[in-house]
PDB file of N, CA and C in Angstrom:
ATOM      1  N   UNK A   1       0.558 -14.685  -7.769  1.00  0.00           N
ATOM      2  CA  UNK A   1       1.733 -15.166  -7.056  1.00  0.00           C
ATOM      3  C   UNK A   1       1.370 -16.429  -6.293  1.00  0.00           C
ATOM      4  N   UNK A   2       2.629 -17.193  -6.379  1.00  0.00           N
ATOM      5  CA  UNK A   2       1.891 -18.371  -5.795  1.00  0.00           C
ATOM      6  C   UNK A   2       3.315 -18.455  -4.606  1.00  0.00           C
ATOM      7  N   UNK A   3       2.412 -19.548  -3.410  1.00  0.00           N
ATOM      8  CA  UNK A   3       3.567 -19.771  -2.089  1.00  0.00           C
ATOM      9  C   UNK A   3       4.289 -21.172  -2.012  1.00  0.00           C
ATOM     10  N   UNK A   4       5.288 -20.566  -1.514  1.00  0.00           N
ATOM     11  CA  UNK A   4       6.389 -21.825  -2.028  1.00  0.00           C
ATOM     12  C   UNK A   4       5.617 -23.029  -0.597  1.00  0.00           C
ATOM     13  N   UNK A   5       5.144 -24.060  -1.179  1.00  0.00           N
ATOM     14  CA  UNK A   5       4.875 -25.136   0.192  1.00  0.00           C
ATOM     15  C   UNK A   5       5.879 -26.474   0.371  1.00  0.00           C
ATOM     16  N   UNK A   6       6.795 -26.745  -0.752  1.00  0.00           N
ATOM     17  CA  UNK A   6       7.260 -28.288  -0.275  1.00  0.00           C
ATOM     18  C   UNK A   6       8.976 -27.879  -0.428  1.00  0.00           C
ATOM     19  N   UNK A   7       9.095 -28.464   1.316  1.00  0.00           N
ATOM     20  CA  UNK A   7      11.439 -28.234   0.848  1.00  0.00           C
ATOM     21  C   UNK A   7      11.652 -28.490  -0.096  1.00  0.00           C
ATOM     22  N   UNK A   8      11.634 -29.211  -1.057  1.00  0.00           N
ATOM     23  CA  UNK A   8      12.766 -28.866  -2.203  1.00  0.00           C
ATOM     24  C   UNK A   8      12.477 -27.395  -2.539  1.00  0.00           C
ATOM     25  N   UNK A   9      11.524 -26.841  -2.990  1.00  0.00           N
ATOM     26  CA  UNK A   9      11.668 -25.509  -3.243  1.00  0.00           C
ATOM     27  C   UNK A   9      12.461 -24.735  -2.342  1.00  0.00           C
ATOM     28  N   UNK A  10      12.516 -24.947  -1.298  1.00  0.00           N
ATOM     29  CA  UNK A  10      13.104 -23.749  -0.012  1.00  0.00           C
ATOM     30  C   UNK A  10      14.816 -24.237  -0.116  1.00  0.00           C
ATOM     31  N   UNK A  11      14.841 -25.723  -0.618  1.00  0.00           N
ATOM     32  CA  UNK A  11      16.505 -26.084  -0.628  1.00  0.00           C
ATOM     33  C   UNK A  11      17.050 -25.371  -1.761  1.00  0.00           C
ATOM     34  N   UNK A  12      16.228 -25.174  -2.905  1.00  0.00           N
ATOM     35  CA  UNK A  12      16.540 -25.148  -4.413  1.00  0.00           C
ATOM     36  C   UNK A  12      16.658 -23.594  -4.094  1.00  0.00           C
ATOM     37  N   UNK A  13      16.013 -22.908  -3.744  1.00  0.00           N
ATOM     38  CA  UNK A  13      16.342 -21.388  -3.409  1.00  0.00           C
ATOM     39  C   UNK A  13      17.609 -20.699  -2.748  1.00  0.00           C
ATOM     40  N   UNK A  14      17.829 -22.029  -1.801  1.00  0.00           N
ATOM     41  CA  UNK A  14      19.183 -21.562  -0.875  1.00  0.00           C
ATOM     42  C   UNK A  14      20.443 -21.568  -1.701  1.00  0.00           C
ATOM     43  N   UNK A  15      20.336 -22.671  -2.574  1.00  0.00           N
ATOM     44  CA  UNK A  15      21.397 -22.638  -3.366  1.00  0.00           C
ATOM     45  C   UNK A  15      21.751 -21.223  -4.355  1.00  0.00           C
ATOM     46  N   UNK A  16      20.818 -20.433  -4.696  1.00  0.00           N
ATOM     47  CA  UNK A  16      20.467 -19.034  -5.032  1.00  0.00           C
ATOM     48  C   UNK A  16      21.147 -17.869  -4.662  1.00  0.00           C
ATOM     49  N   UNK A  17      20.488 -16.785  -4.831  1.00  0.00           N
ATOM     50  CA  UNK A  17      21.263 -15.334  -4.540  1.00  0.00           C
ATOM     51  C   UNK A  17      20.777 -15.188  -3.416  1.00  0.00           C
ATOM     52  N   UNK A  18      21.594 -14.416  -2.518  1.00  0.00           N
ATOM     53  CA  UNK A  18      21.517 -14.112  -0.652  1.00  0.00           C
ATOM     54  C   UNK A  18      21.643 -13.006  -0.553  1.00  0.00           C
ATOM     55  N   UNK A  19      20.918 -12.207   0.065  1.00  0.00           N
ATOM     56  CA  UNK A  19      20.769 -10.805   0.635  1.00  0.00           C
ATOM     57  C   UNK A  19      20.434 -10.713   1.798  1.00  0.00           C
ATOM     58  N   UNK A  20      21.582 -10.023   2.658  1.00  0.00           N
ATOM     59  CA  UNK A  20      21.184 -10.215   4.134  1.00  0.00           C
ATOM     60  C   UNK A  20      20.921  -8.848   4.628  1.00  0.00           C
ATOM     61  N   UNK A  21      19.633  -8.958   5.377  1.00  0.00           N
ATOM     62  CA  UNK A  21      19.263  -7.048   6.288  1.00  0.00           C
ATOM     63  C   UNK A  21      19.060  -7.912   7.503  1.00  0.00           C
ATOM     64  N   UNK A  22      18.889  -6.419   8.375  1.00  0.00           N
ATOM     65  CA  UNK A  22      19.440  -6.687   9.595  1.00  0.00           C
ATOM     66  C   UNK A  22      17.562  -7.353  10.209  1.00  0.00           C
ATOM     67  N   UNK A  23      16.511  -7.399   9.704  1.00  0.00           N
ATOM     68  CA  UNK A  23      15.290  -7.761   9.386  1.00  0.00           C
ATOM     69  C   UNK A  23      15.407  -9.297   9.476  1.00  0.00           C
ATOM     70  N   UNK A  24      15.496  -9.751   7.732  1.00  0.00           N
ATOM     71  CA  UNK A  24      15.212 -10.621   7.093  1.00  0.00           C
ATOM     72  C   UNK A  24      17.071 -10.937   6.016  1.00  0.00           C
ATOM     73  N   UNK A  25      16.469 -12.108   5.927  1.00  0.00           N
ATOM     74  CA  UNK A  25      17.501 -13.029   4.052  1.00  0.00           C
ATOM     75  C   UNK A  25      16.641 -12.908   3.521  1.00  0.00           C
ATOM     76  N   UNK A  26      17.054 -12.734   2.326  1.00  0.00           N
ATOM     77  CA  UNK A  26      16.359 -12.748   1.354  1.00  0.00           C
ATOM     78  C   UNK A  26      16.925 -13.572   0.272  1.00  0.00           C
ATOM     79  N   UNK A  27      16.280 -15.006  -0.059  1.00  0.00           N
ATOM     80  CA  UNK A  27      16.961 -15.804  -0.930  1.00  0.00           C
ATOM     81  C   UNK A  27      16.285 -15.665  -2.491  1.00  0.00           C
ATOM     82  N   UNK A  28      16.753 -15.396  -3.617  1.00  0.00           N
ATOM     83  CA  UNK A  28      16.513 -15.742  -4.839  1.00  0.00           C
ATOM     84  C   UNK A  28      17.102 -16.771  -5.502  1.00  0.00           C
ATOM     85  N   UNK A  29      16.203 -17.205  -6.307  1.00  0.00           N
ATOM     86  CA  UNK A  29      16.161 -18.226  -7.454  1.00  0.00           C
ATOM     87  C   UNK A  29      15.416 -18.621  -8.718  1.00  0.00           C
ATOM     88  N   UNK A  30      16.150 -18.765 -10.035  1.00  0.00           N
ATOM     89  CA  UNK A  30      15.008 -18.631 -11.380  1.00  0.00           C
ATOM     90  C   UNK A  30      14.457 -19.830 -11.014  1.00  0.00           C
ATOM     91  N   UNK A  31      13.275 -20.497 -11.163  1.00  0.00           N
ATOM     92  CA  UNK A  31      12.804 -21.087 -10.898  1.00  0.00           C
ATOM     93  C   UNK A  31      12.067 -21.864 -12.389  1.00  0.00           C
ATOM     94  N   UNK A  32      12.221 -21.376 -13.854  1.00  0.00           N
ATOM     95  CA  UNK A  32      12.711 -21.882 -15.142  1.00  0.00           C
ATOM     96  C   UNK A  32      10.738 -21.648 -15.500  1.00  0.00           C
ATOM     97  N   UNK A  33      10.189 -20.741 -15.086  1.00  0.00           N
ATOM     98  CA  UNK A  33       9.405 -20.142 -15.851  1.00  0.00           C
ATOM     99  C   UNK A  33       7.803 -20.679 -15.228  1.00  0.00           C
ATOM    100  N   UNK A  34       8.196 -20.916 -13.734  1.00  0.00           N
ATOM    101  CA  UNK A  34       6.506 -20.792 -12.732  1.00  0.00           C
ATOM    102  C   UNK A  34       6.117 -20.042 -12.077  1.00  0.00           C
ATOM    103  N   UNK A  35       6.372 -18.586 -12.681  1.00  0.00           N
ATOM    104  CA  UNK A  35       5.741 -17.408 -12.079  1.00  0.00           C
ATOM    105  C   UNK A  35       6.852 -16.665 -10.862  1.00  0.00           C
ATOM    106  N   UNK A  36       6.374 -15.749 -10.838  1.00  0.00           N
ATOM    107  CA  UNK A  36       7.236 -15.127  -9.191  1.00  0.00           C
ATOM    108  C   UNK A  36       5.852 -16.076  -7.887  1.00  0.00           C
ATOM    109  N   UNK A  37       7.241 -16.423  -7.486  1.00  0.00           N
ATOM    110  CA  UNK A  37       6.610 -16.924  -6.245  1.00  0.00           C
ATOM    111  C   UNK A  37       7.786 -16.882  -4.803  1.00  0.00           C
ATOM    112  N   UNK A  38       6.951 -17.083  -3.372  1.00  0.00           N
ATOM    113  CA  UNK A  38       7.252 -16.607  -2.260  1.00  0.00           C
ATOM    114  C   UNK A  38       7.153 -17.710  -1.420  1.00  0.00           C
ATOM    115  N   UNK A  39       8.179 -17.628  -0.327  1.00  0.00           N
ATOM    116  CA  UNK A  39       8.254 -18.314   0.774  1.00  0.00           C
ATOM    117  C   UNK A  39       8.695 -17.650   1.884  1.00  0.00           C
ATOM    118  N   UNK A  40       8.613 -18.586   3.439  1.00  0.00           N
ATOM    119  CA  UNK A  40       8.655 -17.389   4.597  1.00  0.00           C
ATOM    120  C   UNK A  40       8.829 -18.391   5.392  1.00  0.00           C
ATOM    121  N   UNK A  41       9.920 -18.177   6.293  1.00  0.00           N
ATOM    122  CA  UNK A  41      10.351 -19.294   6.867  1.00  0.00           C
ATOM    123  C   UNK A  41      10.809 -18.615   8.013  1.00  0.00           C
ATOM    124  N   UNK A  42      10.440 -18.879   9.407  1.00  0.00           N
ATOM    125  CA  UNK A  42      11.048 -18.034  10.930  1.00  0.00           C
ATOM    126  C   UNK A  42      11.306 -19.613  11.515  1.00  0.00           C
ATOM    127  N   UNK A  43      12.621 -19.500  12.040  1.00  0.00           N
ATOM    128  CA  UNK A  43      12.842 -20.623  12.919  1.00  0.00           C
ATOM    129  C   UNK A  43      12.638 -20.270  14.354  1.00  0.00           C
ATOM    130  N   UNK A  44      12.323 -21.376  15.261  1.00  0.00           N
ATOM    131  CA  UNK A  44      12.201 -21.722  16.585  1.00  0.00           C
ATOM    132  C   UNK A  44      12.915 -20.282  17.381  1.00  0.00           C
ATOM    133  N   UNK A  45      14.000 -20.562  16.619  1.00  0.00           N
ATOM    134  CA  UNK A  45      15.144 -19.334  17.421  1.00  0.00           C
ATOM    135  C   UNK A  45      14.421 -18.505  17.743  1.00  0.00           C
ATOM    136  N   UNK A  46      13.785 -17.779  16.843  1.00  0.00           N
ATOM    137  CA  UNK A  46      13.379 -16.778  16.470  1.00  0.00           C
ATOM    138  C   UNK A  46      12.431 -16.206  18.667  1.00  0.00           C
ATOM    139  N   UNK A  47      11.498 -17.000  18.381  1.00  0.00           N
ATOM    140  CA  UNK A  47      10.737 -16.144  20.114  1.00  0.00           C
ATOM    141  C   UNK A  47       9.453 -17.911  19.633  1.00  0.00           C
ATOM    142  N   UNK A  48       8.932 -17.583  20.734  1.00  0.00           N
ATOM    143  CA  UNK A  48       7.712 -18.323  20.898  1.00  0.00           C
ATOM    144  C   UNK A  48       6.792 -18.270  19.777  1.00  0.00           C
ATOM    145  N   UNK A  49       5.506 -19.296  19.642  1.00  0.00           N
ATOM    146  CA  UNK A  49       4.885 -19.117  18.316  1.00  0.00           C
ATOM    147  C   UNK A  49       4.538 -17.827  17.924  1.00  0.00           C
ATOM    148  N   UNK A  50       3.652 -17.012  19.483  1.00  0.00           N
ATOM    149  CA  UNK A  50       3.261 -15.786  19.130  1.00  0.00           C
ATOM    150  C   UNK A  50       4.063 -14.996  18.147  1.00  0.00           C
ATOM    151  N   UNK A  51       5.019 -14.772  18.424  1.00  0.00           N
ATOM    152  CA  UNK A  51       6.215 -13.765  17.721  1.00  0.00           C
ATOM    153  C   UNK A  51       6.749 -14.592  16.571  1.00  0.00           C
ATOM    154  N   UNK A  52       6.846 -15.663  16.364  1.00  0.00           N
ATOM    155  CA  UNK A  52       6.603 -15.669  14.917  1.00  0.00           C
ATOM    156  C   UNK A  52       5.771 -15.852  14.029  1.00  0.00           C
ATOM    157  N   UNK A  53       4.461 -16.181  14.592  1.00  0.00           N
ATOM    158  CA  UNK A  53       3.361 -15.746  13.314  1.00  0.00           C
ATOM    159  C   UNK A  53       3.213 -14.242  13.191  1.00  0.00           C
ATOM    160  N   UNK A  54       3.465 -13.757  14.199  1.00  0.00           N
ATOM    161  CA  UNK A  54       3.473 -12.283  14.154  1.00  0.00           C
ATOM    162  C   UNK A  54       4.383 -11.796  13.069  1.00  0.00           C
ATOM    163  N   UNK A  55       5.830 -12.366  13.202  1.00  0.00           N
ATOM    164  CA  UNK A  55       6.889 -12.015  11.928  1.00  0.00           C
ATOM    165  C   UNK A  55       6.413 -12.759  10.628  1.00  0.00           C
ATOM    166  N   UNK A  56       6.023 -13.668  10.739  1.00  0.00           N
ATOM    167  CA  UNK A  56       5.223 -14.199   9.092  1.00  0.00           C
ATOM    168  C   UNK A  56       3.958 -13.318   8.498  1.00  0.00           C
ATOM    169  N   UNK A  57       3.225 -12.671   9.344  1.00  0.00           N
ATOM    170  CA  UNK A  57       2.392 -12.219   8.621  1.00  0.00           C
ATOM    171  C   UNK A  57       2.643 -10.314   8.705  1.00  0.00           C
ATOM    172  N   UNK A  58       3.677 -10.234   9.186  1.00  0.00           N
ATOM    173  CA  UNK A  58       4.006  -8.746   8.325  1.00  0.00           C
ATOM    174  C   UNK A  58       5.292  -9.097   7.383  1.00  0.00           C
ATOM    175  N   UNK A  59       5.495 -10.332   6.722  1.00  0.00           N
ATOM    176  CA  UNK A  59       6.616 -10.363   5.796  1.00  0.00           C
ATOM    177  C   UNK A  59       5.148 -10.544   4.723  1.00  0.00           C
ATOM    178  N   UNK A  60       4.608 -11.795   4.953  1.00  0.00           N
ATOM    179  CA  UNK A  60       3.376 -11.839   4.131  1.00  0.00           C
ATOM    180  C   UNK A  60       2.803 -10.765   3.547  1.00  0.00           C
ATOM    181  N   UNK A  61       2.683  -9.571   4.080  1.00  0.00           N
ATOM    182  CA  UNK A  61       1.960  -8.311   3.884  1.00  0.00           C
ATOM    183  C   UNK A  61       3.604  -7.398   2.703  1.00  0.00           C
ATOM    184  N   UNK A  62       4.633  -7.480   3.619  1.00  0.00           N
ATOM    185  CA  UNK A  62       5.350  -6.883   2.986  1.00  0.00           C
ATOM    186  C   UNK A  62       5.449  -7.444   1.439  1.00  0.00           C
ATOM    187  N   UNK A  63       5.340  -9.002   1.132  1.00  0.00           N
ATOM    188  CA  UNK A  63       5.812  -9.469   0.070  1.00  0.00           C
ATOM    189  C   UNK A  63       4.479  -9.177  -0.917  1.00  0.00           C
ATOM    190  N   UNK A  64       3.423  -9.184   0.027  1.00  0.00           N
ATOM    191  CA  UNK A  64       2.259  -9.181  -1.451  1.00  0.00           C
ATOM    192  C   UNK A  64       1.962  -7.755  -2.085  1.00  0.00           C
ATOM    193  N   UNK A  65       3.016  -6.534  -1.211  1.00  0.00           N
ATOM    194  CA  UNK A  65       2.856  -5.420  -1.403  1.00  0.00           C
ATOM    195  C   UNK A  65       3.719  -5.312  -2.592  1.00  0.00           C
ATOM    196  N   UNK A  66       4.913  -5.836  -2.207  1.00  0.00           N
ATOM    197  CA  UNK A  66       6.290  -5.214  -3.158  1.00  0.00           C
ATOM    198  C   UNK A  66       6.198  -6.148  -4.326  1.00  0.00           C
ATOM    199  N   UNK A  67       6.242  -7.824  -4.234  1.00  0.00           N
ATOM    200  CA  UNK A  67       6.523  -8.521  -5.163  1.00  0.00           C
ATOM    201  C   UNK A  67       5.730  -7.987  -6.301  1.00  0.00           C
ATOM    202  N   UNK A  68       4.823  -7.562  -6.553  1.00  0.00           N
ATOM    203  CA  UNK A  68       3.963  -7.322  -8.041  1.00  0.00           C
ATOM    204  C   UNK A  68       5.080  -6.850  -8.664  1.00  0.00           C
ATOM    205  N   UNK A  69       5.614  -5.473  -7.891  1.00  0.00           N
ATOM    206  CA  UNK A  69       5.931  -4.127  -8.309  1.00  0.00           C
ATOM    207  C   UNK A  69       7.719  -5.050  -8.705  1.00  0.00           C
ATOM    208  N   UNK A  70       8.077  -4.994  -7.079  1.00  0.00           N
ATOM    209  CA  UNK A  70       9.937  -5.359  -7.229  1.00  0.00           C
ATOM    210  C   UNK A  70      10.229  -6.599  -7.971  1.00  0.00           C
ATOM    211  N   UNK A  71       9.544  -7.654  -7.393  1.00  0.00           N
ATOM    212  CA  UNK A  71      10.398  -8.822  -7.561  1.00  0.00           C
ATOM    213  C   UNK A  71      10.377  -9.074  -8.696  1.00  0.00           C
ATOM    214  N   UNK A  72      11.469 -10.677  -9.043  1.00  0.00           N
ATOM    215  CA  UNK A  72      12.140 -10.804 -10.019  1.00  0.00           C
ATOM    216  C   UNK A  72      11.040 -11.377 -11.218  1.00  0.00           C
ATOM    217  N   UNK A  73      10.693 -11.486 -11.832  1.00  0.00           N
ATOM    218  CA  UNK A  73       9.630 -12.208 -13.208  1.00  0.00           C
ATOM    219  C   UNK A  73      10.593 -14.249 -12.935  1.00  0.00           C
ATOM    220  N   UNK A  74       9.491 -14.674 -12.934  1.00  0.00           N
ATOM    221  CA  UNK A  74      10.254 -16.402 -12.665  1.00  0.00           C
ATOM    222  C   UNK A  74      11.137 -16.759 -11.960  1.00  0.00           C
ATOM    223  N   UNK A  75      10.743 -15.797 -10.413  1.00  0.00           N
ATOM    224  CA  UNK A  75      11.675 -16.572  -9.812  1.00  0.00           C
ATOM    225  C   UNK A  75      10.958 -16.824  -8.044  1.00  0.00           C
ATOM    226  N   UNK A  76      11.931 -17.677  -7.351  1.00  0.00           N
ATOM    227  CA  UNK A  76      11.271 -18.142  -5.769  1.00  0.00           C
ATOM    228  C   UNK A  76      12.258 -16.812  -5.321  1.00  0.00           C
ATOM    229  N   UNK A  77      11.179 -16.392  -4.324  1.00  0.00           N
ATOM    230  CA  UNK A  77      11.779 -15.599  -3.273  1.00  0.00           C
ATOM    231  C   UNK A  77      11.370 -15.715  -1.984  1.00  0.00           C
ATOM    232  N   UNK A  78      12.247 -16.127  -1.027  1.00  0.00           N
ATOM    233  CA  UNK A  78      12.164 -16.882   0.393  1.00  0.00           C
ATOM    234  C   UNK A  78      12.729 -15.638   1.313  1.00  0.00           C
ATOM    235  N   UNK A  79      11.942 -15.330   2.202  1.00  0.00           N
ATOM    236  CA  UNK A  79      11.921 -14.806   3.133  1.00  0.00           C
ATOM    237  C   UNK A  79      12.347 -15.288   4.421  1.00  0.00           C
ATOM    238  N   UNK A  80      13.580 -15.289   5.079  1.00  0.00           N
ATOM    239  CA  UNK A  80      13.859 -16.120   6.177  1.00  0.00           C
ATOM    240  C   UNK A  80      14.050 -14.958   7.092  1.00  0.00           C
ATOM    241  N   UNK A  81      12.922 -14.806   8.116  1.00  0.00           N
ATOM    242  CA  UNK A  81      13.416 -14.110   9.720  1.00  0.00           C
ATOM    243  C   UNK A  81      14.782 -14.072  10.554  1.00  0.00           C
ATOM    244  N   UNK A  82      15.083 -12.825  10.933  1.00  0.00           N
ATOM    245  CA  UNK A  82      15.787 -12.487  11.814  1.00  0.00           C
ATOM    246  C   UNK A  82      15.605 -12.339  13.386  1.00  0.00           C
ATOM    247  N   UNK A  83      16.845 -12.768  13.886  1.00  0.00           N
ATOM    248  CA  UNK A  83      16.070 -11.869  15.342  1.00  0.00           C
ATOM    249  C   UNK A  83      15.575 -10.415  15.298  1.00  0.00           C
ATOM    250  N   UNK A  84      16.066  -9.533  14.619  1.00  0.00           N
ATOM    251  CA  UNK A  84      15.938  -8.439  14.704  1.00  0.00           C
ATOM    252  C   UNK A  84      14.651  -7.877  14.134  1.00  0.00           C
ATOM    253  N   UNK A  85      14.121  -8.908  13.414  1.00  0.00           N
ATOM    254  CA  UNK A  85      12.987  -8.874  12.400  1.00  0.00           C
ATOM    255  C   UNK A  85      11.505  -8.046  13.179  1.00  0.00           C
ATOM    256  N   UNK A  86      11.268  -8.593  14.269  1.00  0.00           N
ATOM    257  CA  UNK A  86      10.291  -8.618  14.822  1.00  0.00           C
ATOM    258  C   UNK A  86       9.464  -7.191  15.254  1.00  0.00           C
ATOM    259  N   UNK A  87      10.916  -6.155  15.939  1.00  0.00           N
ATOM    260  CA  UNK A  87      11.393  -5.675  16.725  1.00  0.00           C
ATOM    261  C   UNK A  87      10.930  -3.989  15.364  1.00  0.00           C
ATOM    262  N   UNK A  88      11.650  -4.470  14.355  1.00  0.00           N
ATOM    263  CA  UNK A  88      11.758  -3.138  13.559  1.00  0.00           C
ATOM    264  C   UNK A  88      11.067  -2.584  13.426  1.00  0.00           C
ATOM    265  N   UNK A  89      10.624  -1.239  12.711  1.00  0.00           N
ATOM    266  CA  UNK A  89       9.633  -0.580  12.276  1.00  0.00           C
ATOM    267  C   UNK A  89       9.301  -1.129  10.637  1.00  0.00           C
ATOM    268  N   UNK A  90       7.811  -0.896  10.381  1.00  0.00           N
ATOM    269  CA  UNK A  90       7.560  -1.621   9.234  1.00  0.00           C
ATOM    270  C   UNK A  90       7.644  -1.032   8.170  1.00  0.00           C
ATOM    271  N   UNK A  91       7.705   0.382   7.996  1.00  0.00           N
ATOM    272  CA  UNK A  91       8.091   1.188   7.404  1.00  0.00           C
ATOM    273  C   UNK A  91       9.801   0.814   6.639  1.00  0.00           C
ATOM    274  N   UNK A  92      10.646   0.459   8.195  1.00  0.00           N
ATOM    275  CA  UNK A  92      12.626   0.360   7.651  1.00  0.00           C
ATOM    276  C   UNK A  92      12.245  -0.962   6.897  1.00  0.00           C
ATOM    277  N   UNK A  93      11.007  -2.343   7.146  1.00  0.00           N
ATOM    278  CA  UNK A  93      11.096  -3.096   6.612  1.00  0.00           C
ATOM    279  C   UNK A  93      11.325  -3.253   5.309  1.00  0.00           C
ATOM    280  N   UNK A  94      10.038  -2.389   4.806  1.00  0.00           N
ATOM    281  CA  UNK A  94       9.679  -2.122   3.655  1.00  0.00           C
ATOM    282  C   UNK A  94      10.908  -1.536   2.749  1.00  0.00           C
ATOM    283  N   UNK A  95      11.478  -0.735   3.379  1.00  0.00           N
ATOM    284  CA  UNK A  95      12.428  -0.142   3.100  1.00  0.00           C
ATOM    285  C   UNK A  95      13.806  -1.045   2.108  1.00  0.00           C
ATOM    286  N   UNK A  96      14.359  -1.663   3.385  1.00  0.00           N
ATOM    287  CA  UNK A  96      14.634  -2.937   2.969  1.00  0.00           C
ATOM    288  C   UNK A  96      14.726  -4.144   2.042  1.00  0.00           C
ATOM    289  N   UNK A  97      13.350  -3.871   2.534  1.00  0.00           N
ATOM    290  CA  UNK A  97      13.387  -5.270   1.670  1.00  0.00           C
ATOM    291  C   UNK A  97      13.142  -4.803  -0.133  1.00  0.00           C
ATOM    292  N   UNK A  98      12.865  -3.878  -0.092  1.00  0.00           N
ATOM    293  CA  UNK A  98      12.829  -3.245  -1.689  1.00  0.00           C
ATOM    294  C   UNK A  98      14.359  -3.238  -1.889  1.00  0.00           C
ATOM    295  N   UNK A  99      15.318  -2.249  -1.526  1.00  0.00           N
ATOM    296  CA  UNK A  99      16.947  -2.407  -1.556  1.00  0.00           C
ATOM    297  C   UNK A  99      17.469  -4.002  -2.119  1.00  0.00           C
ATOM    298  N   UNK A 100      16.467  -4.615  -0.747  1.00  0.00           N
ATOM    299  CA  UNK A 100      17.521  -6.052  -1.662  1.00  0.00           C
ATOM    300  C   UNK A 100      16.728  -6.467  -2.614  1.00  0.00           C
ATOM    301  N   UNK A 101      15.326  -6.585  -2.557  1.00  0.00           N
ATOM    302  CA  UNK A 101      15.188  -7.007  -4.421  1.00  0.00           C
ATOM    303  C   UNK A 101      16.309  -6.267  -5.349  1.00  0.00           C
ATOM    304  N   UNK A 102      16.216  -5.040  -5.652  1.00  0.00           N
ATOM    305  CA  UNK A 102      16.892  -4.291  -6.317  1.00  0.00           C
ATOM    306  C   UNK A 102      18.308  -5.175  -6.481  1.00  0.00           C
ATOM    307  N   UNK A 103      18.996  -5.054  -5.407  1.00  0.00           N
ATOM    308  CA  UNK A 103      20.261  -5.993  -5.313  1.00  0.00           C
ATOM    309  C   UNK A 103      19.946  -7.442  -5.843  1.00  0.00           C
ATOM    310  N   UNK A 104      19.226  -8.191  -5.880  1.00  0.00           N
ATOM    311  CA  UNK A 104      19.208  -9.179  -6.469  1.00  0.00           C
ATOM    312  C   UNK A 104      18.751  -8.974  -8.266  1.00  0.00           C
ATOM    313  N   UNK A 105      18.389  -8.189  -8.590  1.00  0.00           N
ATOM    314  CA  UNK A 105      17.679  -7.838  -9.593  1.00  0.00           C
ATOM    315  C   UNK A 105      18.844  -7.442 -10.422  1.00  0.00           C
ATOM    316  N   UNK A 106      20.247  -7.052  -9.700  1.00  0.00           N
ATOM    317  CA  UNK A 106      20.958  -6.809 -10.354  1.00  0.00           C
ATOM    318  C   UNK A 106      22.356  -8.131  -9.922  1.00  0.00           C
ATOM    319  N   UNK A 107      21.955  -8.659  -9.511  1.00  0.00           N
ATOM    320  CA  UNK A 107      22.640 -10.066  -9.324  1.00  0.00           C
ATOM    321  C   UNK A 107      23.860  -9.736  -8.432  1.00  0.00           C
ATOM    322  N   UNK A 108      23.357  -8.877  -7.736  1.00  0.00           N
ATOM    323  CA  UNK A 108      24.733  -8.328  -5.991  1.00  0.00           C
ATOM    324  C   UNK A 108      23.946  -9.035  -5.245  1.00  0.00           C
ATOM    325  N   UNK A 109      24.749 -10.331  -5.295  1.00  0.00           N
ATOM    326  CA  UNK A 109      24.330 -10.963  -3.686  1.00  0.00           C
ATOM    327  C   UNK A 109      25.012 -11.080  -2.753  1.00  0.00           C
ATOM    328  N   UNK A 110      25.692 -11.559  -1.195  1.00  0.00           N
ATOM    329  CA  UNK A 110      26.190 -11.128  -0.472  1.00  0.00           C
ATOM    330  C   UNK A 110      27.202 -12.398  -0.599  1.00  0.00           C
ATOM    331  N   UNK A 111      28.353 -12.302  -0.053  1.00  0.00           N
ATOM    332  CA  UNK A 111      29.343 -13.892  -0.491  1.00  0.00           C
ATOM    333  C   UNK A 111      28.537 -14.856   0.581  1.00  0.00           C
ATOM    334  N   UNK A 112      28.975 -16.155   0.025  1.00  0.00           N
ATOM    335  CA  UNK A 112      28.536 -17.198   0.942  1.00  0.00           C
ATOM    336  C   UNK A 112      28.722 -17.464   1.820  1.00  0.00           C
ATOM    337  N   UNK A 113      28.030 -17.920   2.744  1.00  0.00           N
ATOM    338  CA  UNK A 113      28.617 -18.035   3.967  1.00  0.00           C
ATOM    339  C   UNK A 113      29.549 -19.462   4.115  1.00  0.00           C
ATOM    340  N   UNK A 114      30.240 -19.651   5.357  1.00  0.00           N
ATOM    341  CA  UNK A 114      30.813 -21.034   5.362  1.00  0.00           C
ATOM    342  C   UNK A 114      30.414 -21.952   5.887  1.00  0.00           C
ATOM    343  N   UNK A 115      30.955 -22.729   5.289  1.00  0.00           N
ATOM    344  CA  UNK A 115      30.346 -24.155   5.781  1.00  0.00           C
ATOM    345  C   UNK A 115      30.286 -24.072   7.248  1.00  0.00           C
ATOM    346  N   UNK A 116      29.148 -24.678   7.744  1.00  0.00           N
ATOM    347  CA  UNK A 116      28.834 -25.076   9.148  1.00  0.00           C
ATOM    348  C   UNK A 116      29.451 -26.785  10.123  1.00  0.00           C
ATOM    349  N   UNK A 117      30.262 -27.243   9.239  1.00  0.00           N
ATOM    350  CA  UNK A 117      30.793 -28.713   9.790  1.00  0.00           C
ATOM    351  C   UNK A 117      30.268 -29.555   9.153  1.00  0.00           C
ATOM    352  N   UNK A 118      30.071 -30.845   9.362  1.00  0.00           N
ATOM    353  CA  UNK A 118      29.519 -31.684   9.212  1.00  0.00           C
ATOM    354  C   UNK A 118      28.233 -32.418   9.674  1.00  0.00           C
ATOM    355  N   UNK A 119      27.576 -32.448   8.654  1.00  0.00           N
ATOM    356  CA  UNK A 119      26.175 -32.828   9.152  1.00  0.00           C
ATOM    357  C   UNK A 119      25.391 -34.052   9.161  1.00  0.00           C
TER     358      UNK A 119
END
């Protein structure tokens, strides 16, 4: 598995399938045949650095656990933090975040959200 490092990949994903837990998004995208690969993205919002390297490296753990097994064959899967993310048990994570592969795996993604204004 390889990690997603340059935005266009993380833009090219958003445009993708959306699965929202009360955790994490979970964005998919075929990515036209470079392996399953991962990204992980916590914004500022989120708490101070502490608390989000803290939330990157139990998504990290969650993704290198499940992706072998769940995720999709050729595609980016981006991990974007929640507030709530931090806070959960890692166990409901896990939980989770298997559900929405599944849901993406079967192409139930959540409707789009709306536009935010002008940027």
């Amino acid at each position: 598995m390889k990690v997603l490092t340059r935005r266009s990949d993380f833009l090219a994903a958003n445009r993708g399938l959306r699965i929202a837990r009360p955790g994490f998004v979970l964005l998919t995208r075929a990515n036209g045949g470079a392996g399953k690969r991962y990204g992980i993205t916590v914004t500022k919002r989120i708490g101070n650095a502490v608390v989000r390297n803290r939330m990157k490296r139990r998504f990290r753990e969650l993704l290198r656990e499940l992706l072998p097994e769940y995720g999709l064959a050729d595609t980016d899967h981006v991990l974007i933090g929640r507030e709530g993310g931090i806070e959960r048990d890692f166990g409901r994570l896990r939980e989770e975040l298997v559900v929405a592969l599944d849901r993406a795996k079967a192409g139930k993604g959540d409707k789009p959200r709306k536009p935010r204004g002008k940027r």
